[in-house]
Structure formats: C-alpha cells, structure tokens
PDB file of N, CA and C in Angstrom:
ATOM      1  N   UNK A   1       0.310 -51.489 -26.701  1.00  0.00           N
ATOM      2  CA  UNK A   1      -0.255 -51.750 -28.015  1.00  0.00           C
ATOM      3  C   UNK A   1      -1.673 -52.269 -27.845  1.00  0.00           C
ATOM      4  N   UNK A   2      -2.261 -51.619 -28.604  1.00  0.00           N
ATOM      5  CA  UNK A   2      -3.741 -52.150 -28.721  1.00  0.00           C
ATOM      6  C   UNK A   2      -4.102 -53.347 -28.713  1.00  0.00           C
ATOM      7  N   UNK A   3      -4.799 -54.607 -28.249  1.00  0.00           N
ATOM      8  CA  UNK A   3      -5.436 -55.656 -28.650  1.00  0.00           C
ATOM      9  C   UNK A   3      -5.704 -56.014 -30.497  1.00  0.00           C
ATOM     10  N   UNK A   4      -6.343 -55.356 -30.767  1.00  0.00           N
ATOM     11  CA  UNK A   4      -6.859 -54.892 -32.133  1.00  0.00           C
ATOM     12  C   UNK A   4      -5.680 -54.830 -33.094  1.00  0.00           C
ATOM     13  N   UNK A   5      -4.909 -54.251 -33.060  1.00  0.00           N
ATOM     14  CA  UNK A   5      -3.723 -54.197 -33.712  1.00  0.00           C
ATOM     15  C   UNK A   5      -2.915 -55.583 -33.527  1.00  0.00           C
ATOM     16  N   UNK A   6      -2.780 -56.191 -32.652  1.00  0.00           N
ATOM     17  CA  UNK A   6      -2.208 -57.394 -32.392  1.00  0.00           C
ATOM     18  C   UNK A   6      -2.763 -58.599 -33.083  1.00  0.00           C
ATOM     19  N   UNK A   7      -4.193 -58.896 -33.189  1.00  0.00           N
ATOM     20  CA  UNK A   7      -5.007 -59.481 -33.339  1.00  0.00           C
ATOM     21  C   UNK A   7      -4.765 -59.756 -35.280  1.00  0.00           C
ATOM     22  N   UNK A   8      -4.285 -58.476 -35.713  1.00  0.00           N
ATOM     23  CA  UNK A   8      -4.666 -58.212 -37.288  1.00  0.00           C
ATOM     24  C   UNK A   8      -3.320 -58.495 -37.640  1.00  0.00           C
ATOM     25  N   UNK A   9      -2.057 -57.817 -37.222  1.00  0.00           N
ATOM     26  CA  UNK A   9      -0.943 -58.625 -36.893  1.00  0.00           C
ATOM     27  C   UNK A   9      -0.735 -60.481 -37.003  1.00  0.00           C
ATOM     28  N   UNK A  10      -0.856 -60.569 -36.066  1.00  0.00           N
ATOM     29  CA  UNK A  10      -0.947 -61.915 -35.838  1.00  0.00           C
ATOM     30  C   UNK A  10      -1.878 -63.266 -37.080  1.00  0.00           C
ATOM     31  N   UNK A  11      -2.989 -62.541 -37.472  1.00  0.00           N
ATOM     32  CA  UNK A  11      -3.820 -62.990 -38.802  1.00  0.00           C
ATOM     33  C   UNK A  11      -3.122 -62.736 -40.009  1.00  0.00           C
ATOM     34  N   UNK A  12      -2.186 -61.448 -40.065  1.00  0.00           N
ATOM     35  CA  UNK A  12      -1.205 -61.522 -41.290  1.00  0.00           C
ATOM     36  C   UNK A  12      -0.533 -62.541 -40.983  1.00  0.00           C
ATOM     37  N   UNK A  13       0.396 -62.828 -39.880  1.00  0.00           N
ATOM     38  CA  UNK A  13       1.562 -63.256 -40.021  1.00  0.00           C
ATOM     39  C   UNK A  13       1.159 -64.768 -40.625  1.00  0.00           C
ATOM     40  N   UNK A  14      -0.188 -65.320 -39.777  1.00  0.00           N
ATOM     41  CA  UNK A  14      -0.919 -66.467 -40.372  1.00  0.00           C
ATOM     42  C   UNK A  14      -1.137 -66.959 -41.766  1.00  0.00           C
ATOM     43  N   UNK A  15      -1.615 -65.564 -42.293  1.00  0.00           N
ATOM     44  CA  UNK A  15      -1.913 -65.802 -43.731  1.00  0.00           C
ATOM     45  C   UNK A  15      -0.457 -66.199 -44.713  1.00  0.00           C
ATOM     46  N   UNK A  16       0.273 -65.261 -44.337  1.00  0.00           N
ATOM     47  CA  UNK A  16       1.897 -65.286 -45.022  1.00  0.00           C
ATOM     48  C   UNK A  16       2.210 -67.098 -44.949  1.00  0.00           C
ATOM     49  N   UNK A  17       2.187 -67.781 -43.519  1.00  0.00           N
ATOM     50  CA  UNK A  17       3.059 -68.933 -43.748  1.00  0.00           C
ATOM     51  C   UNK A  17       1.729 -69.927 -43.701  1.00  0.00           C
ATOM     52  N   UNK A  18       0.589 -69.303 -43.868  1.00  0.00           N
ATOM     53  CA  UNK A  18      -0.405 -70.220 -44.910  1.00  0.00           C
ATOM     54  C   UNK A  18       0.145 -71.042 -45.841  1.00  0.00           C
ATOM     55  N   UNK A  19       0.775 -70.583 -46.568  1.00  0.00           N
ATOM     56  CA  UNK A  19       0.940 -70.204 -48.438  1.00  0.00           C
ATOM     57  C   UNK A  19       1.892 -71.350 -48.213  1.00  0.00           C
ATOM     58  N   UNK A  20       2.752 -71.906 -46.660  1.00  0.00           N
ATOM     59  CA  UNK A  20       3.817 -72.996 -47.377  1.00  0.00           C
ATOM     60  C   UNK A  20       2.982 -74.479 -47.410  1.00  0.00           C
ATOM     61  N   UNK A  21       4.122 -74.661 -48.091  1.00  0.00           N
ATOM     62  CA  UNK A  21       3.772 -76.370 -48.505  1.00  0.00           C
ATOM     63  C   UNK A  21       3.302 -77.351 -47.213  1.00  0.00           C
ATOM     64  N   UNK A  22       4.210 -77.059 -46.163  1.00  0.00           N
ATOM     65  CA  UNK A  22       3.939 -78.281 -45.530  1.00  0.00           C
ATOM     66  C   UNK A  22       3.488 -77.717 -43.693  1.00  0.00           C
ATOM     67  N   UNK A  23       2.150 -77.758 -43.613  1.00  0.00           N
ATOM     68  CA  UNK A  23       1.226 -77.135 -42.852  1.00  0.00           C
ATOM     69  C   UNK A  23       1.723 -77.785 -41.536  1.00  0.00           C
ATOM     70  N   UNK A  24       2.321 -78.923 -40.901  1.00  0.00           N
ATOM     71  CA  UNK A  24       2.438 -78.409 -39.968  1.00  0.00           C
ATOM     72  C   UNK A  24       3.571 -77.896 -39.661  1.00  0.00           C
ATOM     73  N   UNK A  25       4.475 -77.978 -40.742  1.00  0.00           N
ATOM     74  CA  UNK A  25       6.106 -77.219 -40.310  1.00  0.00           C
ATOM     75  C   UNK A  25       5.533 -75.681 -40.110  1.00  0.00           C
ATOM     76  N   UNK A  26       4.411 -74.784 -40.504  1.00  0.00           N
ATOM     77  CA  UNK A  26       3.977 -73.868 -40.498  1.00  0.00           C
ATOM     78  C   UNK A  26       3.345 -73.239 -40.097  1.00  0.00           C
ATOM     79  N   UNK A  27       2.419 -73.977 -38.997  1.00  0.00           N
ATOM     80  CA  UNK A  27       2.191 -73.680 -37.892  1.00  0.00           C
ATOM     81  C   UNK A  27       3.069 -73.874 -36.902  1.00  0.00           C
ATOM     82  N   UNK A  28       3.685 -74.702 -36.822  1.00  0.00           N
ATOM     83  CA  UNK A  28       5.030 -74.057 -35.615  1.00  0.00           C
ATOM     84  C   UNK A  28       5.787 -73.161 -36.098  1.00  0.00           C
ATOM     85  N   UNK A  29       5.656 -72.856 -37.403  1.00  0.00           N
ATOM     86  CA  UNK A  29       6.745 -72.086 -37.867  1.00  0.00           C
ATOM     87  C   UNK A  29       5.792 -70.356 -37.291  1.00  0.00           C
ATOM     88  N   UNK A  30       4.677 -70.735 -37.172  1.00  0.00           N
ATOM     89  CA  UNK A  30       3.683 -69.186 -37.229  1.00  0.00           C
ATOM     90  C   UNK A  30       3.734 -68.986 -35.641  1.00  0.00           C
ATOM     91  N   UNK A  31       4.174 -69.645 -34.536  1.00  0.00           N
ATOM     92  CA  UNK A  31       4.453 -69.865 -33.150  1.00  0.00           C
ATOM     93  C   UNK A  31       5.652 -69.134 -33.066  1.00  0.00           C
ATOM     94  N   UNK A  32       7.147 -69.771 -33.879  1.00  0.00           N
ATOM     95  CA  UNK A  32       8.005 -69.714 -33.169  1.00  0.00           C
ATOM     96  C   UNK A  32       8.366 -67.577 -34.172  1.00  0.00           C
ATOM     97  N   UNK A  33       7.340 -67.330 -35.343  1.00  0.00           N
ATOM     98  CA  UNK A  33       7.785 -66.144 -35.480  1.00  0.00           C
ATOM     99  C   UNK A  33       7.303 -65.099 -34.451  1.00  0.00           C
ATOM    100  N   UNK A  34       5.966 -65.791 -34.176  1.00  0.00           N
ATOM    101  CA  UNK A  34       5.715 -64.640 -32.614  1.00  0.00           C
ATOM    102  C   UNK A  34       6.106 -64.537 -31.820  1.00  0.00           C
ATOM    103  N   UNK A  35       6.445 -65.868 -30.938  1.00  0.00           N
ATOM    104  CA  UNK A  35       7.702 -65.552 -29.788  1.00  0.00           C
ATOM    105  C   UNK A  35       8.709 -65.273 -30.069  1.00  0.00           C
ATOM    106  N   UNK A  36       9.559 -65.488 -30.997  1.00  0.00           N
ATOM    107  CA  UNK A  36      10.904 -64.661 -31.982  1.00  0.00           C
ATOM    108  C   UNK A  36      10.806 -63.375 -31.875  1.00  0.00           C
ATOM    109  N   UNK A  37       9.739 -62.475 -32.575  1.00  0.00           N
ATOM    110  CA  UNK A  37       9.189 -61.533 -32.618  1.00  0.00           C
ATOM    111  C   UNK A  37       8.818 -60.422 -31.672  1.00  0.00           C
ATOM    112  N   UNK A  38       7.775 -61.039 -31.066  1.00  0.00           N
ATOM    113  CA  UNK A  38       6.604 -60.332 -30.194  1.00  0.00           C
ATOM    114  C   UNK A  38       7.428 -60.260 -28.755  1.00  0.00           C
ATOM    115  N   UNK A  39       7.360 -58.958 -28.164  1.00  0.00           N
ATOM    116  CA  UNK A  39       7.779 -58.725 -26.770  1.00  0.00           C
ATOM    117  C   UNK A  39       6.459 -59.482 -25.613  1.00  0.00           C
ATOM    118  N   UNK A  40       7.237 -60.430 -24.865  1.00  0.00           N
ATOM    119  CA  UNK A  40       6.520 -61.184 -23.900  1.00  0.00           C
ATOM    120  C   UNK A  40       4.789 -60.282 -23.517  1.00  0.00           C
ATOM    121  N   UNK A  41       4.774 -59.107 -23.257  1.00  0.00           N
ATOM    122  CA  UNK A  41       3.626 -58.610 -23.639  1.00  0.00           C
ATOM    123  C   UNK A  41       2.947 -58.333 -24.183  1.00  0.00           C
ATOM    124  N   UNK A  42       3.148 -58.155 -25.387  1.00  0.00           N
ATOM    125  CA  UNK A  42       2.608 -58.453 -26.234  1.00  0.00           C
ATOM    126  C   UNK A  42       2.030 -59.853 -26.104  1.00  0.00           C
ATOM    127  N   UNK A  43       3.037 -60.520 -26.516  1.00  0.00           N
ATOM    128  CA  UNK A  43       2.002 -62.363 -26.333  1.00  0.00           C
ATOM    129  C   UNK A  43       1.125 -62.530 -25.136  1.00  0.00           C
ATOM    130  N   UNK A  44       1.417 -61.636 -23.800  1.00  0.00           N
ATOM    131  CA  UNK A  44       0.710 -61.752 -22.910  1.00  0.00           C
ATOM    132  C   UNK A  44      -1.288 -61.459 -23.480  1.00  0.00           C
ATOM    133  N   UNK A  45      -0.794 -60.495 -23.948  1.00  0.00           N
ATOM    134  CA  UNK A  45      -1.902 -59.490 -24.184  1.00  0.00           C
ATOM    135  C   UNK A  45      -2.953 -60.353 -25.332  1.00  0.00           C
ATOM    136  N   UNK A  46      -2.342 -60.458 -26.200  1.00  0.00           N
ATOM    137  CA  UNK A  46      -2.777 -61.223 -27.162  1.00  0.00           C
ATOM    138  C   UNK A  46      -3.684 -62.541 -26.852  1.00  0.00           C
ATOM    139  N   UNK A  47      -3.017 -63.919 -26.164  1.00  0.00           N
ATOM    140  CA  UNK A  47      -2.992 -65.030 -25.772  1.00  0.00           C
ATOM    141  C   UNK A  47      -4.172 -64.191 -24.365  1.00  0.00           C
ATOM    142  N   UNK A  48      -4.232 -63.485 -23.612  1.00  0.00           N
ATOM    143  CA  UNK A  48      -5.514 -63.380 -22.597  1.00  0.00           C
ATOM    144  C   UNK A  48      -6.529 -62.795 -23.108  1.00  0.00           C
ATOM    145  N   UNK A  49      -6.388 -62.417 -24.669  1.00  0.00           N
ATOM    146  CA  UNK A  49      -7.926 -61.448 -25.224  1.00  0.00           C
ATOM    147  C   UNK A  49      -8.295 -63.012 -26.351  1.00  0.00           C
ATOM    148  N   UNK A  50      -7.359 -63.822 -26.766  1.00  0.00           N
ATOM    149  CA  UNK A  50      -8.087 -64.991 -27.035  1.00  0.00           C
ATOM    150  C   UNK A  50      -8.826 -65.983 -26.017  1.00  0.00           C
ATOM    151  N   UNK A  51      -8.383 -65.845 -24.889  1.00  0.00           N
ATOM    152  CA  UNK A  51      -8.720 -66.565 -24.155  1.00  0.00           C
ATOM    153  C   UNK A  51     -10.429 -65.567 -23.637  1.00  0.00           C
ATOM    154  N   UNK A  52      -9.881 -64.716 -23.597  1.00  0.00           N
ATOM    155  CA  UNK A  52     -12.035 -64.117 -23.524  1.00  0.00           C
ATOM    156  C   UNK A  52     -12.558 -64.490 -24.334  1.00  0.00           C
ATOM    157  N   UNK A  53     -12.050 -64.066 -25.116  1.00  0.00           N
ATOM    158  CA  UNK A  53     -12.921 -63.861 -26.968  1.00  0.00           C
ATOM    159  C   UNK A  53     -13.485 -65.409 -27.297  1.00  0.00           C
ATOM    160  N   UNK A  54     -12.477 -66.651 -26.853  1.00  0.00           N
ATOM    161  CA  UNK A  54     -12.523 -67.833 -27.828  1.00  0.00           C
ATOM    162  C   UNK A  54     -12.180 -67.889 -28.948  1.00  0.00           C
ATOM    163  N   UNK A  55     -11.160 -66.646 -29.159  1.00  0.00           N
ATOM    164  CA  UNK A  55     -10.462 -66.706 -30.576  1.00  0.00           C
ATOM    165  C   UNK A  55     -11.201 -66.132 -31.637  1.00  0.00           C
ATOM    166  N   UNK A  56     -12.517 -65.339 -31.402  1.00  0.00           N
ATOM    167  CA  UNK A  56     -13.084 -65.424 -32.577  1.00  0.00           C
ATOM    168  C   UNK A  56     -13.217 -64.690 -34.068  1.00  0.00           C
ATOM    169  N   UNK A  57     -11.465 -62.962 -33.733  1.00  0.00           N
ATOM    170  CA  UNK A  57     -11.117 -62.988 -34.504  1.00  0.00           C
ATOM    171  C   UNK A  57     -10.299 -63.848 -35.122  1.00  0.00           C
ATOM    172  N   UNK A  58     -10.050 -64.860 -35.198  1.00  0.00           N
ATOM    173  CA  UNK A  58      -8.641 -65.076 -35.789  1.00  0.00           C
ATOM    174  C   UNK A  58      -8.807 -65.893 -36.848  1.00  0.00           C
ATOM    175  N   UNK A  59      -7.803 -65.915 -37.620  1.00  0.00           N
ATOM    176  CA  UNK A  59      -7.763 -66.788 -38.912  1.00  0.00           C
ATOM    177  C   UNK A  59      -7.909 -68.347 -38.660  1.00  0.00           C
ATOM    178  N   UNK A  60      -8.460 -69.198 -39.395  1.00  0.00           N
ATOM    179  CA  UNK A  60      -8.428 -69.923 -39.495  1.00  0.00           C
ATOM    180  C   UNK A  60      -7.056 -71.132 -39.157  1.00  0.00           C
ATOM    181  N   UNK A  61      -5.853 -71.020 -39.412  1.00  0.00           N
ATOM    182  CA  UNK A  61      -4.724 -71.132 -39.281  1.00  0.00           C
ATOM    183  C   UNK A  61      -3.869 -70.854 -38.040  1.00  0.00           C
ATOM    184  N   UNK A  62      -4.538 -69.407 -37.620  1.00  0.00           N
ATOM    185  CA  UNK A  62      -3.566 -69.229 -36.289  1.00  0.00           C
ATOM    186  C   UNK A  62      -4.568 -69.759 -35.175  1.00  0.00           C
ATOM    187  N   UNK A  63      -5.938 -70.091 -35.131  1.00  0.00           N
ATOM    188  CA  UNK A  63      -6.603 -70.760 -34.608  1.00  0.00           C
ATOM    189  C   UNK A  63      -6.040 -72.118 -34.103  1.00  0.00           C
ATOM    190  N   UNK A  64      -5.866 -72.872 -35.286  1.00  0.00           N
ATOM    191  CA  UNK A  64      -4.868 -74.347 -35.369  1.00  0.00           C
ATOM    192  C   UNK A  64      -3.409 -74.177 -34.744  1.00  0.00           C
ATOM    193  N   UNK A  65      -2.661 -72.884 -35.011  1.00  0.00           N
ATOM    194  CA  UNK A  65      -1.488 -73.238 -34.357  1.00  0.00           C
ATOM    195  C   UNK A  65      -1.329 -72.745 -32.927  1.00  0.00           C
ATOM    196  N   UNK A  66      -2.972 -72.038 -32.565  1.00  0.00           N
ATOM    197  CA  UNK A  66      -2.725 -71.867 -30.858  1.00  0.00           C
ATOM    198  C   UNK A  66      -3.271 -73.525 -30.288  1.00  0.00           C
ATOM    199  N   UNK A  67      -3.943 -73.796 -30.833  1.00  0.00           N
ATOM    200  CA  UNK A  67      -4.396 -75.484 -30.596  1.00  0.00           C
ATOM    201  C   UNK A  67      -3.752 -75.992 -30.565  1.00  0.00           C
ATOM    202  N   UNK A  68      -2.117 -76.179 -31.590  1.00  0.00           N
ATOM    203  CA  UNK A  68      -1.430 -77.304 -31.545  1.00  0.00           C
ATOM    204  C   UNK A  68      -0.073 -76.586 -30.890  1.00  0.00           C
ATOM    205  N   UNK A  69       0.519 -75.509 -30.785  1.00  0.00           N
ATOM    206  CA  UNK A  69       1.696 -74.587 -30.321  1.00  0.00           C
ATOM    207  C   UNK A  69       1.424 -73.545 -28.624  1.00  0.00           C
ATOM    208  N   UNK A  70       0.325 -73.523 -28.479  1.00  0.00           N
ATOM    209  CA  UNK A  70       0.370 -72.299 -27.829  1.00  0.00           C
ATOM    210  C   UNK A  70       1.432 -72.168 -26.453  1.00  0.00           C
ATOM    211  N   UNK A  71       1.589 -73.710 -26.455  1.00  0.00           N
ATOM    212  CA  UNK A  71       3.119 -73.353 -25.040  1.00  0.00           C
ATOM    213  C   UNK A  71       4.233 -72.220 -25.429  1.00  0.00           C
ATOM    214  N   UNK A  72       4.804 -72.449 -26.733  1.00  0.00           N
ATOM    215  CA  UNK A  72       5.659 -71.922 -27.258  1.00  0.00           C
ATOM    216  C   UNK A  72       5.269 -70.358 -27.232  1.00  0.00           C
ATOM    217  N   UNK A  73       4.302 -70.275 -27.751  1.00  0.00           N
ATOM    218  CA  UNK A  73       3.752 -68.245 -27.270  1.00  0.00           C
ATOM    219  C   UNK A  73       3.485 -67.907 -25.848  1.00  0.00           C
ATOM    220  N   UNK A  74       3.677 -69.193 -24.556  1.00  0.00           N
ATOM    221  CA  UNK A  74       3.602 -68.494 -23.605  1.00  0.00           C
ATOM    222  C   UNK A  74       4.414 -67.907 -23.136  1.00  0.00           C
ATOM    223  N   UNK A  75       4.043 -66.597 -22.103  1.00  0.00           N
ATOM    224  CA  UNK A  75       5.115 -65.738 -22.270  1.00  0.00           C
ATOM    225  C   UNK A  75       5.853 -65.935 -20.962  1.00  0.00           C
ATOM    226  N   UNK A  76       5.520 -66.862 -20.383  1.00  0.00           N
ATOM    227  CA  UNK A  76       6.112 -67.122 -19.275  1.00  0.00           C
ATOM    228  C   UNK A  76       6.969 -68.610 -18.755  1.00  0.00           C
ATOM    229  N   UNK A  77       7.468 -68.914 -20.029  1.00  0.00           N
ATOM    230  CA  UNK A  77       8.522 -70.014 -20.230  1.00  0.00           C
ATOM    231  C   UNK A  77       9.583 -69.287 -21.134  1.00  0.00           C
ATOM    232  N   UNK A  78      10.634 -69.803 -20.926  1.00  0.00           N
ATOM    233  CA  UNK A  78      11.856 -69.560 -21.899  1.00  0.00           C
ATOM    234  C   UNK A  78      11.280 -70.373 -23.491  1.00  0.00           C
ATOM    235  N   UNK A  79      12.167 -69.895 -23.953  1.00  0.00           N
ATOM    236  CA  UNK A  79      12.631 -70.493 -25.517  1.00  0.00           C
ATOM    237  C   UNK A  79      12.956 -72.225 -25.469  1.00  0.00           C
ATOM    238  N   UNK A  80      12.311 -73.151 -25.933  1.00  0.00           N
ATOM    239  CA  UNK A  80      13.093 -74.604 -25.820  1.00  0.00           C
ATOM    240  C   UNK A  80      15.093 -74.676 -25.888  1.00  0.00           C
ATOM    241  N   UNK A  81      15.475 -73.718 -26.639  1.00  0.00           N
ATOM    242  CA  UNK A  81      16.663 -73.698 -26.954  1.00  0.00           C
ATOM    243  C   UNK A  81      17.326 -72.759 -25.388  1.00  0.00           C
ATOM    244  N   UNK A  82      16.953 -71.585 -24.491  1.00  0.00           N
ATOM    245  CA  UNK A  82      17.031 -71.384 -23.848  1.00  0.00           C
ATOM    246  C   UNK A  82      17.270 -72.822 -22.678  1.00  0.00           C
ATOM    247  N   UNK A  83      16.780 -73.503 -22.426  1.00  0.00           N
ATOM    248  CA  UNK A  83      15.793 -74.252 -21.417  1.00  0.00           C
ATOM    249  C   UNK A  83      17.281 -75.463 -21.571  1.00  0.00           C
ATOM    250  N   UNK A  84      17.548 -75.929 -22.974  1.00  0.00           N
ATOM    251  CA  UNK A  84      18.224 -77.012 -23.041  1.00  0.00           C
ATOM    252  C   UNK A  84      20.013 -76.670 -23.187  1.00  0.00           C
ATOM    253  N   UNK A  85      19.834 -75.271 -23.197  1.00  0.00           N
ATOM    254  CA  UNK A  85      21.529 -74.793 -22.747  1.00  0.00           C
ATOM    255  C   UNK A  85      21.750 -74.341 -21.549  1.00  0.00           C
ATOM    256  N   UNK A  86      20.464 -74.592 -20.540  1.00  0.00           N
ATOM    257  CA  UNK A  86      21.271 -73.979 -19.325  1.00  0.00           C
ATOM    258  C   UNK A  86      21.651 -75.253 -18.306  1.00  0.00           C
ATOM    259  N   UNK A  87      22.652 -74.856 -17.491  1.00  0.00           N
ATOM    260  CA  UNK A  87      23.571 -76.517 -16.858  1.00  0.00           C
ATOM    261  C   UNK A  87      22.818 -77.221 -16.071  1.00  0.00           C
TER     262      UNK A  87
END
C-alpha cells in the first residue's frame, strides 16, 4: 500500500474520533483503532514515513496521538492485552 493512501487514511480516521467529547479517551481511542485495524505493515510503513517527513501531513489530532500513543502503533510489540495474558 502506498504511503499516500495511508497517510489520508489515517487523517480520516483522526478527524472521525475528533468529533468525541472527551479528547484524550480519543486519542488513544485513534491508536488503539489503527493497531486494531492496520496490518503491522502497514503501521510499519506509516510510523517510518512520519518519522522522515516530521509528520507534516498529518492532522492536527493524529499528530497529538502519535506524541502521546505511538508505543501502541508500534508494530513490533504485542497488544497490552496480549502481553498481560501470557504466563
């Protein structure tokens, strides 16, 4: 998948949980729909063309929730819920 396509993606999904009430349940909430979501390459892909870029497509919002979330989109950790069920 394209960069570009990901990028515009990812700025929707931003804009959508913009709109809730309580901003920071919604930025983790805009984290945990991409790793939910997005195949680990994808987030790979994504998360290393922000890291050139400095983010400078991105919304305002998903800006803030790679600032305050971005462990959770890395693609190279499990799920917290993964992590705390295994023995």
């Amino acid at each position: 998948m394209q960069v570009d396509n990901l990028i515009r993606m990812a700025n929707q999904i931003g804009s959508f949980f913009e709109a809730m009430p309580d901003r920071p349940q919604a930025l983790k909430d805009i984290a945990l729909h991409i790793r939910k979501f997005w195949d680990p390459r994808m987030r790979r892909a994504f998360l290393e063309h922000v890291d050139q870029t400095g983010g400078a497509a991105l919304n305002e919002v998903l800006g803030e929730t790679l600032r305050l979330h971005r462990d959770i989109l890395d693609w190279r950790t499990q799920p917290a819920t993964a992590r705390s069920a295994s023995p």
